[in-house]
N, C-alpha and C. Protein backbone atom coordinates (compact mmCIF):
# COMPACT_ATOMS: atom_id res chain seq x y z
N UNK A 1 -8.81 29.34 9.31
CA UNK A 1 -9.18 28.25 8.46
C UNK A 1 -10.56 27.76 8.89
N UNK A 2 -11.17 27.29 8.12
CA UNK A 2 -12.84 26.68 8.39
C UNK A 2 -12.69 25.33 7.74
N UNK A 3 -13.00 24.56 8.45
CA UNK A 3 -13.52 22.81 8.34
C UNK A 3 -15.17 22.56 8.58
N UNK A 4 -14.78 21.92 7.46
CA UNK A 4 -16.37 21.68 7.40
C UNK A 4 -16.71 19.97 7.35
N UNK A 5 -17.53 19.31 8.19
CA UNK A 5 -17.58 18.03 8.35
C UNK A 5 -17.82 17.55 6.79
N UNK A 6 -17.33 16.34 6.34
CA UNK A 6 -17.79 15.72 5.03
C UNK A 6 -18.80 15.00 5.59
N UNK A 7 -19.81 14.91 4.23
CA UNK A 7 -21.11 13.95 4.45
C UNK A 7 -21.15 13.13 3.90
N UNK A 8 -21.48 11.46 3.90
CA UNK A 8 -21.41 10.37 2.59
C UNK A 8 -22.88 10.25 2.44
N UNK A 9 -24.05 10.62 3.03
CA UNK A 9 -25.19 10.35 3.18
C UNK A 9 -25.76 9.30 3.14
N UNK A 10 -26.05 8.35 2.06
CA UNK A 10 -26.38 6.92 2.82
C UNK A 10 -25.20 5.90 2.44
N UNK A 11 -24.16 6.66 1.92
CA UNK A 11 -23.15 6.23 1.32
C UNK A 11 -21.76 5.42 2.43
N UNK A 12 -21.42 4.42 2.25
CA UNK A 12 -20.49 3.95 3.17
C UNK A 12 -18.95 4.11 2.99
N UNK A 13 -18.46 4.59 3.75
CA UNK A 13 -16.87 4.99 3.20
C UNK A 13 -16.26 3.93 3.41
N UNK A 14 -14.89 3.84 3.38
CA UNK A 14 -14.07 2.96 3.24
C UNK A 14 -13.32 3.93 5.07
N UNK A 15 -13.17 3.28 6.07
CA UNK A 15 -12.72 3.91 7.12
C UNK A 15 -11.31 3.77 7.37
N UNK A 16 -10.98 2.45 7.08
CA UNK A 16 -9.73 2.21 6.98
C UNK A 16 -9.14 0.76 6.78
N UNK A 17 -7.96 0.38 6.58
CA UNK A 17 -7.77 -0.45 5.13
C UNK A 17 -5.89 -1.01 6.06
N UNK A 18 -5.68 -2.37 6.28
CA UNK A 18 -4.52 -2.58 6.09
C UNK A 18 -4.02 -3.84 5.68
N UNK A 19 -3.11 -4.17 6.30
CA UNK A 19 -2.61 -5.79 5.46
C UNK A 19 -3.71 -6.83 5.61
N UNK A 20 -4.50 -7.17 4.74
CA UNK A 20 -5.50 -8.28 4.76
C UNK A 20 -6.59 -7.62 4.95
N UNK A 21 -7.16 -6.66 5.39
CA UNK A 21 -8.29 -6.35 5.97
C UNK A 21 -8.65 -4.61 5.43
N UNK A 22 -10.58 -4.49 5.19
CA UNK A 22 -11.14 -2.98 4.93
C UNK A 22 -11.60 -2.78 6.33
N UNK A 23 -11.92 -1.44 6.50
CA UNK A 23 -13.09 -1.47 7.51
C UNK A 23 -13.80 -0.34 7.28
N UNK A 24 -15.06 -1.17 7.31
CA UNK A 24 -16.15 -0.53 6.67
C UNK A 24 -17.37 -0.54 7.69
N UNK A 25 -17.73 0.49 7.50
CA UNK A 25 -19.09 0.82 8.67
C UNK A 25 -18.86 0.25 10.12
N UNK A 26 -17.79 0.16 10.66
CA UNK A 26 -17.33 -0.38 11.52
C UNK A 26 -16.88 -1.65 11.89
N UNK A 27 -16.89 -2.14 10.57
CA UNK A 27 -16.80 -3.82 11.00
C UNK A 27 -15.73 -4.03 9.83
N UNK A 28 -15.11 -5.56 10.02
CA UNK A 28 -13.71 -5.50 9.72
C UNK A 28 -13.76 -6.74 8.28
N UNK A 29 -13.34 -6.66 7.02
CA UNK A 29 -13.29 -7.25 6.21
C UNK A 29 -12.33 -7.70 5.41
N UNK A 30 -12.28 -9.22 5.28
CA UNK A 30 -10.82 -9.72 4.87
C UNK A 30 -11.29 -10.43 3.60
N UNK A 31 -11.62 -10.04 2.97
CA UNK A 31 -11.77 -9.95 1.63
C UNK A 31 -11.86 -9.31 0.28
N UNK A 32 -11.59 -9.76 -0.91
CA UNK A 32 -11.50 -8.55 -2.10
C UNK A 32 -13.20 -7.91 -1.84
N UNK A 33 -13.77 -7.13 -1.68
CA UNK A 33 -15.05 -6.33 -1.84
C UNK A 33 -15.52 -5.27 -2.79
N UNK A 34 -16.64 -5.26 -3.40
CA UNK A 34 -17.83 -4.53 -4.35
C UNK A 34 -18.28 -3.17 -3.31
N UNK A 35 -18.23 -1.91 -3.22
CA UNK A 35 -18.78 -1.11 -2.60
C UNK A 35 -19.41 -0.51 -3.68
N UNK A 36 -21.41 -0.44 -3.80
CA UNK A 36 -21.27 0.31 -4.68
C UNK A 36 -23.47 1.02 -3.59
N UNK A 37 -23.44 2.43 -4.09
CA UNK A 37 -24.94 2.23 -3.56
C UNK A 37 -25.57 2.24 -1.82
N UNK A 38 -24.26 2.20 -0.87
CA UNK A 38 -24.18 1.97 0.13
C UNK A 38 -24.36 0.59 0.64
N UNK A 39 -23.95 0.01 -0.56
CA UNK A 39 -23.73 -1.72 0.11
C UNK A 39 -22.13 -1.69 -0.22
N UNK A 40 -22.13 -2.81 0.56
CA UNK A 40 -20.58 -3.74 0.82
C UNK A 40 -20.95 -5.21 0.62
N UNK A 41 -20.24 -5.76 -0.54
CA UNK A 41 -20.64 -6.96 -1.15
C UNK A 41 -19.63 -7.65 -0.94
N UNK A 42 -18.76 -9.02 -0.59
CA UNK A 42 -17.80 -9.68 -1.71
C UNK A 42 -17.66 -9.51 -2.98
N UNK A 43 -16.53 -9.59 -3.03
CA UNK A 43 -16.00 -10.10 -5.14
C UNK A 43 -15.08 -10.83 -5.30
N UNK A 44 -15.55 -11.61 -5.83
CA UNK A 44 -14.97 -12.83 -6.12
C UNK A 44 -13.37 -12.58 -7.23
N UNK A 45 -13.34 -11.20 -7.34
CA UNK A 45 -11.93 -10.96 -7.49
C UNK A 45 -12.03 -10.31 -9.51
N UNK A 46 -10.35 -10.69 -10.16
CA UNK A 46 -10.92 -9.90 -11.26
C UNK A 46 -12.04 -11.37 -12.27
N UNK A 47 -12.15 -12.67 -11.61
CA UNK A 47 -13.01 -13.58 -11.87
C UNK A 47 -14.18 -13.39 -12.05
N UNK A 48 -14.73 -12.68 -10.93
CA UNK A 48 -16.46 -11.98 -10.93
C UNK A 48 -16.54 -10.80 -11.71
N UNK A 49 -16.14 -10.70 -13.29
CA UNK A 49 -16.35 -9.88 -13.76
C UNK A 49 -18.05 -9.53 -14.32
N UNK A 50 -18.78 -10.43 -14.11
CA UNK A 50 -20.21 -10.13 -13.74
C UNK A 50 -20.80 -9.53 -13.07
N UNK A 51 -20.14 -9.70 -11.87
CA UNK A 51 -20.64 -8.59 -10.48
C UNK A 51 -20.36 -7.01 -10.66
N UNK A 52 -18.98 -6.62 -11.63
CA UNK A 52 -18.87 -5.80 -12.06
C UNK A 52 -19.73 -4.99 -13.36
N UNK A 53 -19.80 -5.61 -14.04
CA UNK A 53 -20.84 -5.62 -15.18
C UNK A 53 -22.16 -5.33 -14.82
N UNK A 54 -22.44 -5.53 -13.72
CA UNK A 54 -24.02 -5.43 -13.73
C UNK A 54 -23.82 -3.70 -12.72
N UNK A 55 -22.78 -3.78 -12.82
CA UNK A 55 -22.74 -1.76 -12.00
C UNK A 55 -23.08 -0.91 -13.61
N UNK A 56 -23.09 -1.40 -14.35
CA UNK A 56 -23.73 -0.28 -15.55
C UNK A 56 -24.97 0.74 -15.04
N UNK A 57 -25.05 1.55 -15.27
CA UNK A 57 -26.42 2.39 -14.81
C UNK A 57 -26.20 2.94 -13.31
N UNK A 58 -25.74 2.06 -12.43
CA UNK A 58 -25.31 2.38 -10.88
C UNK A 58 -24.59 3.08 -10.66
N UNK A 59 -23.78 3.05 -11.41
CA UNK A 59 -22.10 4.01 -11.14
C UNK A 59 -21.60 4.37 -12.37
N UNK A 60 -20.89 5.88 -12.55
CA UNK A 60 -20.25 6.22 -13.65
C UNK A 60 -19.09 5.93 -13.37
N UNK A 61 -18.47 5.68 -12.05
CA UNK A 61 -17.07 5.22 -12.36
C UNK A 61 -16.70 4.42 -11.49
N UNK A 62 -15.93 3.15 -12.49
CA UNK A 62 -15.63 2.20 -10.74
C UNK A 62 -14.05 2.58 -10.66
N UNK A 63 -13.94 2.21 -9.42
CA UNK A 63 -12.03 2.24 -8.92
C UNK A 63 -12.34 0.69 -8.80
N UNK A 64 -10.70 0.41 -9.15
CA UNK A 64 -10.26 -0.90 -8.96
C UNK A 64 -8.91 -0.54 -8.21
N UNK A 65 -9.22 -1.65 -6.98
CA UNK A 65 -8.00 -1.39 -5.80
C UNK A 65 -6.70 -2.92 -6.83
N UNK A 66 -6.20 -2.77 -6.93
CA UNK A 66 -5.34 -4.08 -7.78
C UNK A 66 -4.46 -4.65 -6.37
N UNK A 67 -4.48 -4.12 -4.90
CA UNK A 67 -4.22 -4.50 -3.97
C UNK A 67 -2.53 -3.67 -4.07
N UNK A 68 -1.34 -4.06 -2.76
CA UNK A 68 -0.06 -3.19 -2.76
C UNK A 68 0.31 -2.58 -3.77
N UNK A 69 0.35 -2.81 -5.12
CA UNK A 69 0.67 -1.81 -5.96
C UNK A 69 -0.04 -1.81 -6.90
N UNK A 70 0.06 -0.45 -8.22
CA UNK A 70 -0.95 -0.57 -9.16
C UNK A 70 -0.98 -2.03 -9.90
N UNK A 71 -1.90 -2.45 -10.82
CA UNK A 71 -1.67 -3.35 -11.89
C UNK A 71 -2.49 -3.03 -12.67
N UNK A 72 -2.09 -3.41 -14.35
CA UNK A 72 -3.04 -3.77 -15.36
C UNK A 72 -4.15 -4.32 -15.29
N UNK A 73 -5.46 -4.25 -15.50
CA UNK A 73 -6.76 -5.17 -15.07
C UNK A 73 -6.61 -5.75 -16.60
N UNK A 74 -6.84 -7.61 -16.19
CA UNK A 74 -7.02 -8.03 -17.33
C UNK A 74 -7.71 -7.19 -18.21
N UNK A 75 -6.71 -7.91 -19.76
CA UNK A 75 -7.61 -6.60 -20.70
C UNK A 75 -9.16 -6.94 -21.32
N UNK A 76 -9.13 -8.76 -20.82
CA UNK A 76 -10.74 -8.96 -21.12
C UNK A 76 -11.48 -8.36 -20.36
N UNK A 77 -11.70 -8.51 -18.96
CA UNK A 77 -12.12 -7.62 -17.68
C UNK A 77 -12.91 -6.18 -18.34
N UNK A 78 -11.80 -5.44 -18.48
CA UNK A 78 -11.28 -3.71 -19.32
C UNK A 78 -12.38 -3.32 -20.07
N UNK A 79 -12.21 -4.81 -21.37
CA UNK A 79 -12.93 -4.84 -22.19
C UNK A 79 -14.64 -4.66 -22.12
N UNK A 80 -14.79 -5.95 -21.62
CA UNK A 80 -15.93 -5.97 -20.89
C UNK A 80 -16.95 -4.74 -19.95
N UNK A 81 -16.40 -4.21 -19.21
CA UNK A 81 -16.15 -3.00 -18.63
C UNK A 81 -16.85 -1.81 -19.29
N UNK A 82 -15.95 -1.34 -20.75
CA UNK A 82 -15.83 -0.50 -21.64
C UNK A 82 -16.88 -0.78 -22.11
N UNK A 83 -17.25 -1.55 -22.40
CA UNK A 83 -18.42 -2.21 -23.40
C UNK A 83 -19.71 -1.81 -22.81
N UNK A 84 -19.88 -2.24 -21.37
CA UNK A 84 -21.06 -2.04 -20.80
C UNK A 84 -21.48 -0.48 -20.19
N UNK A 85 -20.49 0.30 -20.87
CA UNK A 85 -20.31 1.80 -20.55
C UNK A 85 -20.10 2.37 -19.37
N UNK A 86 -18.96 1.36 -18.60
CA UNK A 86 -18.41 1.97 -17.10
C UNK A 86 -17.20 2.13 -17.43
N UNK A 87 -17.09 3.82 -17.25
CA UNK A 87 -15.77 4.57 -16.99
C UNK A 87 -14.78 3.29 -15.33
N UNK A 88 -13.56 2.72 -15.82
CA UNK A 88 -13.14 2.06 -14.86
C UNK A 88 -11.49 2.78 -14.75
N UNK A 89 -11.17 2.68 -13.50
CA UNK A 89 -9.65 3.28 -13.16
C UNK A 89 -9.04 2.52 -12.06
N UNK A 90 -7.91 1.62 -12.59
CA UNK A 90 -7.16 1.16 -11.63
C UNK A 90 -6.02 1.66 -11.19
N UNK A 91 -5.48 1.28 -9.95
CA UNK A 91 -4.75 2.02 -8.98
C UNK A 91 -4.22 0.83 -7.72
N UNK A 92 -3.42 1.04 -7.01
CA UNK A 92 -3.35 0.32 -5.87
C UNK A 92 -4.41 0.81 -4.95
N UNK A 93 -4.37 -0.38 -4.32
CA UNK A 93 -5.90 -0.60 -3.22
C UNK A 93 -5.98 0.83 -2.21
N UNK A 94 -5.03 1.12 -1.63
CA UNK A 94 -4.84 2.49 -1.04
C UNK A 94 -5.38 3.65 -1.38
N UNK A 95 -5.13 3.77 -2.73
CA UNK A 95 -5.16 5.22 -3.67
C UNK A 95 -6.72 4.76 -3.87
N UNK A 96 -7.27 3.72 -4.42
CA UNK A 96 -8.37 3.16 -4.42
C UNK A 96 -9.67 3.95 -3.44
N UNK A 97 -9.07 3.16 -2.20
CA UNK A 97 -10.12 3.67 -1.39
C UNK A 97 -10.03 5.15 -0.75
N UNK A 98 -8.99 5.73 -0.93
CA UNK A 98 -9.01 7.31 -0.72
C UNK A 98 -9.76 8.11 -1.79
N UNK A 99 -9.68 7.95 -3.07
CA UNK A 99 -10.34 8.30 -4.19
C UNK A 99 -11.81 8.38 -4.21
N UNK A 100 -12.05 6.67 -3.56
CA UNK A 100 -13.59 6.64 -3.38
C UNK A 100 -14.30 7.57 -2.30
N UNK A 101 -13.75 7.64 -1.58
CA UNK A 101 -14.11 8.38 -0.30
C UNK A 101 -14.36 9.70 -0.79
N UNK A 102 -13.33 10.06 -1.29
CA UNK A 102 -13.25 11.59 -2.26
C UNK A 102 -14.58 11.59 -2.77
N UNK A 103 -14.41 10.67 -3.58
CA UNK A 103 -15.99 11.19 -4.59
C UNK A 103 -16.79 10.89 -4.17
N UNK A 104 -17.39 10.24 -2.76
CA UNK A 104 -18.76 9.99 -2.51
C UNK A 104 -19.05 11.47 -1.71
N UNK A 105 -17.53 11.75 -1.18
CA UNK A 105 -18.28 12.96 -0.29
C UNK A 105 -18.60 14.23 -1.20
N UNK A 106 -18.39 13.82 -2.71
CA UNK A 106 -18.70 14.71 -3.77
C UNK A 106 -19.83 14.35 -4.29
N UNK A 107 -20.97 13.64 -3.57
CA UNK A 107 -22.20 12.69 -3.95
C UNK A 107 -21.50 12.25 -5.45
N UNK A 108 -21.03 11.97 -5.92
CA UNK A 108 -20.83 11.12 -7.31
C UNK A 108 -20.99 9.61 -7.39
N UNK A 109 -21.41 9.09 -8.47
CA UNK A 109 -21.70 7.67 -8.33
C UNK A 109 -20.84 7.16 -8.68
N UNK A 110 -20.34 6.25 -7.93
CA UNK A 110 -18.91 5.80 -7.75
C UNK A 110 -19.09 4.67 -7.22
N UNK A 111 -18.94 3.56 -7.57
CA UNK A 111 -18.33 2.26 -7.02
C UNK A 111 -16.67 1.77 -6.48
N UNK A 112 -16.28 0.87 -5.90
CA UNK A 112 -14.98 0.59 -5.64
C UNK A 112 -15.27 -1.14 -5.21
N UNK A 113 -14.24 -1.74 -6.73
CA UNK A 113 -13.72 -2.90 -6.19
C UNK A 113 -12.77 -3.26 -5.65
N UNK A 114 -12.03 -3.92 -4.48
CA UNK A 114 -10.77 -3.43 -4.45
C UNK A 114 -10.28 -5.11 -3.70
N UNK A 115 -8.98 -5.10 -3.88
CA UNK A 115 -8.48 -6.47 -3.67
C UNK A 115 -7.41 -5.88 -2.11
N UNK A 116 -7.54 -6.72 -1.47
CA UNK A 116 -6.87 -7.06 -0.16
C UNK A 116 -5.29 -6.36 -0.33
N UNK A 117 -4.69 -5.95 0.84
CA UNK A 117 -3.26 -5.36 0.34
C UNK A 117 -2.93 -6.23 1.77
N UNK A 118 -1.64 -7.08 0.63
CA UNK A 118 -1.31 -8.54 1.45
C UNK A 118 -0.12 -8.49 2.06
């Protein structure tokens, strides 16, 4: 078998993730968070649907972590979303940030919002 190291290049993964808390680039975060670009932002949750909105052009696809299990994203949110021409896919926060990881080490432009798993 051959392994080959994955690369994120300036891209920040999601390292690891548990009750209350991400950890990202080594440091530990207890809040819902915006990864998009190799930043790590706050988000003010599915409320800051602005912060999302303005990923048009940045990312072809965001993940939404909905936190312990999947959920519906409000359908105004969705809407909104759709409108501003971002492919969006929700999932529980888990599947979330494994996904993202996936596709950055596939250089793809990919964002991830994802809510706390409480």
């Amino acid at each position: 078998m051959r392994l080959s190291e994955v690369g994120f290049g300036q891209a920040v993964p999601v390292e690891g993730y548990g009750p209350g808390f991400f950890r990202i680039g080594g440091e530990a975060h207890d809040a819902p968070l915006l990864l998009v670009a190799g930043e790590v932002r706050e988000w003010g949750g599915y409320d800051d649907a602005g912060a999302l909105v303005a990923l048009a052009g940045a990312a072809d696809v965001l993940l939404v972590g909905t936190g312990a299990e999947i959920a519906h994203l409000p359908q105004g949110l969705r809407a909104r979303l759709e409108e501003a021409g971002l492919g969006v896919e929700a999932m529980d926060s888990a599947a979330a940030c494994r996904t993202y990881n996936v596709l950055l080490s596939e250089q793809r432009r990919v964002a991830l919002a994802v809510l706390p798993v409480e």
